[in-house]
Protein backbone atom coordinates (compact mmCIF):
# COMPACT_ATOMS: atom_id res chain seq x y z
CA UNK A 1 14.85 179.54 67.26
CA UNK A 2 14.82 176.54 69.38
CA UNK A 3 12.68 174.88 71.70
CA UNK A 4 11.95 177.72 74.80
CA UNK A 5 12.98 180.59 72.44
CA UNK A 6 16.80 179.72 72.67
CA UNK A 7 18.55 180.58 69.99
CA UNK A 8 20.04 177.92 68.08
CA UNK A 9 24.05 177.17 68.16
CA UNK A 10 25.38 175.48 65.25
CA UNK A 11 29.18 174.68 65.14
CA UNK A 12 31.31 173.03 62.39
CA UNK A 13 33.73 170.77 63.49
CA UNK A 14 37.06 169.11 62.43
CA UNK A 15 36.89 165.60 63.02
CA UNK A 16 39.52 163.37 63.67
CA UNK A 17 40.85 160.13 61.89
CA UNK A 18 43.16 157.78 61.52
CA UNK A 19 44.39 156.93 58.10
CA UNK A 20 43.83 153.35 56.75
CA UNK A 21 44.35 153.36 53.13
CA UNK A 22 45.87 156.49 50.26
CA UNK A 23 44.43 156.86 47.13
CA UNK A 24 46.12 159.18 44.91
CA UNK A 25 45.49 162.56 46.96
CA UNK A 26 42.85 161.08 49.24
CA UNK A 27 42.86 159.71 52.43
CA UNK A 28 40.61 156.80 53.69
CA UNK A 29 39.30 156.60 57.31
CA UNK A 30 36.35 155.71 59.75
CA UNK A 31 34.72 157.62 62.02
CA UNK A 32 31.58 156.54 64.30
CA UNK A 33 31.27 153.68 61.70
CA UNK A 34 31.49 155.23 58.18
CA UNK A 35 34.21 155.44 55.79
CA UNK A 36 35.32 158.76 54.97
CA UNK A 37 38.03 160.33 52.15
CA UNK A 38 39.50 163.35 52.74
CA UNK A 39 41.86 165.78 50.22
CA UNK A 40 45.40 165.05 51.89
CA UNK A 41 47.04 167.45 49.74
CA UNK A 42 46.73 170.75 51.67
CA UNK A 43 48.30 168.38 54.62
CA UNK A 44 51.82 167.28 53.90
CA UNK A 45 53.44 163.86 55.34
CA UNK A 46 49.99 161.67 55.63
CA UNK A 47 50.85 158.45 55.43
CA UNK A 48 48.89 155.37 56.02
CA UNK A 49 48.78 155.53 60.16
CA UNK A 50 48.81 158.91 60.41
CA UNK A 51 46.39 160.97 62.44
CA UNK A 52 44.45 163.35 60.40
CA UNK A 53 41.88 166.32 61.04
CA UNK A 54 39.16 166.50 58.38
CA UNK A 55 36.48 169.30 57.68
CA UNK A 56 34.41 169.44 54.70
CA UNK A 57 36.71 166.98 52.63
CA UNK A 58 39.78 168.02 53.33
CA UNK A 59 42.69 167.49 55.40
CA UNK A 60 43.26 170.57 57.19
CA UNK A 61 46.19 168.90 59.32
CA UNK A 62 48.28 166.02 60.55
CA UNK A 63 48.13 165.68 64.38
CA UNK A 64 49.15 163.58 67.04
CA UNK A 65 47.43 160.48 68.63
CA UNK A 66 46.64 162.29 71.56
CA UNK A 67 45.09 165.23 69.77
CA UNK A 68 42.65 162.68 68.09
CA UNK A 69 41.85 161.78 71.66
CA UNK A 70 41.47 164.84 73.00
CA UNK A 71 39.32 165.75 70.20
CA UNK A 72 37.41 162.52 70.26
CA UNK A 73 36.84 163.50 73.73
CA UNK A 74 35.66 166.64 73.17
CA UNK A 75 33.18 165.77 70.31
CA UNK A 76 31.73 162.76 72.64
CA UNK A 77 31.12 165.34 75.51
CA UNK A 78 29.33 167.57 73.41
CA UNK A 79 27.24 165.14 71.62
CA UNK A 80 26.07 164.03 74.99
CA UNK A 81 25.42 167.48 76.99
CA UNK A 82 23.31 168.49 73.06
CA UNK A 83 21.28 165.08 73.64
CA UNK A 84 20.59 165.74 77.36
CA UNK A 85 19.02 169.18 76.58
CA UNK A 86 16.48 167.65 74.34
């Protein structure tokens, strides 16, 4: 349990990235300052440039720029409202 007998939420989450280098079948980004590789081959047409969505290694999809924002967005907000509450 958490602090005032809360229960705890824990979510996984996709993060987004954009693609700076390929490697065989992995993909090379940053995110919040660390490099990250991710399995492109479950995600066809990743090309250096490309917007990707990564969980746990892998690719699961190419998306738009503005879906990285959104989801940028979205992951920013969250962090925020998780460090207010502590």
């Amino acid at each position: 349990m958490a602090r005032n007998d809360k229960p705890e939420v824990v979510m996984c989450l996709a993060i987004p990235g954009k693609v700076k280098k390929i490697k065989d079948n992995q993909a090379y980004f940053d995110y919040d300052g660390k490099e990250y590789s991710a399995d492109i081959s479950l995600a066809p047409n990743v090309e250096v440039g490309s917007w990707i969505l990564m969980h746990d290694g892998r690719a699961l999809s190419k998306i738009t720029q503005k879906e990285a924002k959104e989801n940028l967005e979205f992951i920013k907000t969250h962090e925020e409202m998780a460090d207010h509450e502590h």
